[in-house]
Protein backbone atom coordinates (compact mmCIF):
# COMPACT_ATOMS: atom_id res chain seq x y z
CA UNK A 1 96.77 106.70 78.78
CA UNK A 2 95.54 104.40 81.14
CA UNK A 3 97.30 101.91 83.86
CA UNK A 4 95.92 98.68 85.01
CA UNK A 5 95.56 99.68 88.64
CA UNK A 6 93.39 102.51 87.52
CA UNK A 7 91.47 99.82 85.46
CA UNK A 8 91.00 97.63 88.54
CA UNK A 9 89.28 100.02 90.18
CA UNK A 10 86.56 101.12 88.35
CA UNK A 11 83.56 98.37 88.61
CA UNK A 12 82.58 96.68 85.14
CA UNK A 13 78.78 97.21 84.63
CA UNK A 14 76.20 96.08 81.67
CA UNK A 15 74.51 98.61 80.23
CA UNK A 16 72.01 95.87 78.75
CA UNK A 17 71.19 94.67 82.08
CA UNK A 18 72.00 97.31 84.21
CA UNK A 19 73.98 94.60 86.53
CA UNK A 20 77.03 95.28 88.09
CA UNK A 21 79.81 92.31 87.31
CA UNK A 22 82.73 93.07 89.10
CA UNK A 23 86.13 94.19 88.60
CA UNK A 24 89.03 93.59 86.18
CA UNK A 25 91.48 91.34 87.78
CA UNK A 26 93.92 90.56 84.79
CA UNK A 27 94.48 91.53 80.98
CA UNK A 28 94.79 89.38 78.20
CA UNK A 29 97.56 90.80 75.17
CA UNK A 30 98.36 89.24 71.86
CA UNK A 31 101.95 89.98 71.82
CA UNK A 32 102.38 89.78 68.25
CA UNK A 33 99.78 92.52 67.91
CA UNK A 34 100.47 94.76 70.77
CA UNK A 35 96.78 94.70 71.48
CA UNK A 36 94.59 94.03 74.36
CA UNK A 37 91.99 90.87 73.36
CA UNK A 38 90.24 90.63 76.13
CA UNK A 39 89.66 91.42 80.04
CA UNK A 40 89.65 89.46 83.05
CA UNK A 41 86.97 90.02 85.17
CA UNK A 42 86.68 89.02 89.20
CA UNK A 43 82.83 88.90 90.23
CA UNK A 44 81.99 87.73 93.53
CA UNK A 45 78.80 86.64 94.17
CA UNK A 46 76.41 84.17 96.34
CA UNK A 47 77.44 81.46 98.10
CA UNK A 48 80.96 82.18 97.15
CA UNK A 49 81.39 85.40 98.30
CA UNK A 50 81.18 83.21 102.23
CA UNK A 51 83.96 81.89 101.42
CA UNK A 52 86.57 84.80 99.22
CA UNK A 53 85.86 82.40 96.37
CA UNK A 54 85.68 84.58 93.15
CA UNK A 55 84.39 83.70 89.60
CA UNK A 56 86.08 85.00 86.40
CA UNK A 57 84.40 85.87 83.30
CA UNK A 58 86.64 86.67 79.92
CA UNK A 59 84.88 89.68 77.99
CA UNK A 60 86.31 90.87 74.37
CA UNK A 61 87.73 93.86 74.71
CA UNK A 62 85.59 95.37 71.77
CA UNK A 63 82.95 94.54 74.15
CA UNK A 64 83.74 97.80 76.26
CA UNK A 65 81.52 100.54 75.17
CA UNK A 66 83.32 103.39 77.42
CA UNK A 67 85.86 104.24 80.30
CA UNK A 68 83.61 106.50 83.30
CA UNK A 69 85.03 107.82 85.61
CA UNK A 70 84.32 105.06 87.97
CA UNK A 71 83.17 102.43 86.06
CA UNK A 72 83.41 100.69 82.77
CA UNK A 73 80.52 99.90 80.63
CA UNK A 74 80.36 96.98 78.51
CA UNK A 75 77.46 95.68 75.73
């Protein structure tokens, strides 16, 4: 088992691209199922990162190809 603070540390990366995105900031659950949907990502980058300002990105959770040890890898 797995909390979410140990989630948000680990940095979400693409293994298409390679690219690191950022971090998970929030979970989304369907309550009815009991069952993570999808994952909120915080990614700070450019211009924005001058001023704290962070983007968020929603990936499917059956997007995540495996849990490292410090990161997450997603397709």
């Amino acid at each position: 088992m797995i909390t979410l603070t140990a989630l948000q540390t680990k940095e979400i990366v693409s293994i298409e691209t390679g690219k690191r995105i950022g971090h998970i900031i929030d979970l989304e659950i369907d309550v009815d199922q009991g069952k993570i949907t999808d994952i909120i990502i915080g990614a700070r980058s450019g211009i924005s990162q001058l001023f704290n300002k962070q983007s968020e990105y929603t990936i499917p959770w059956s997007n995540i190809v495996t849990f490292g040890d410090d990161v997450i890898l997603i397709k």
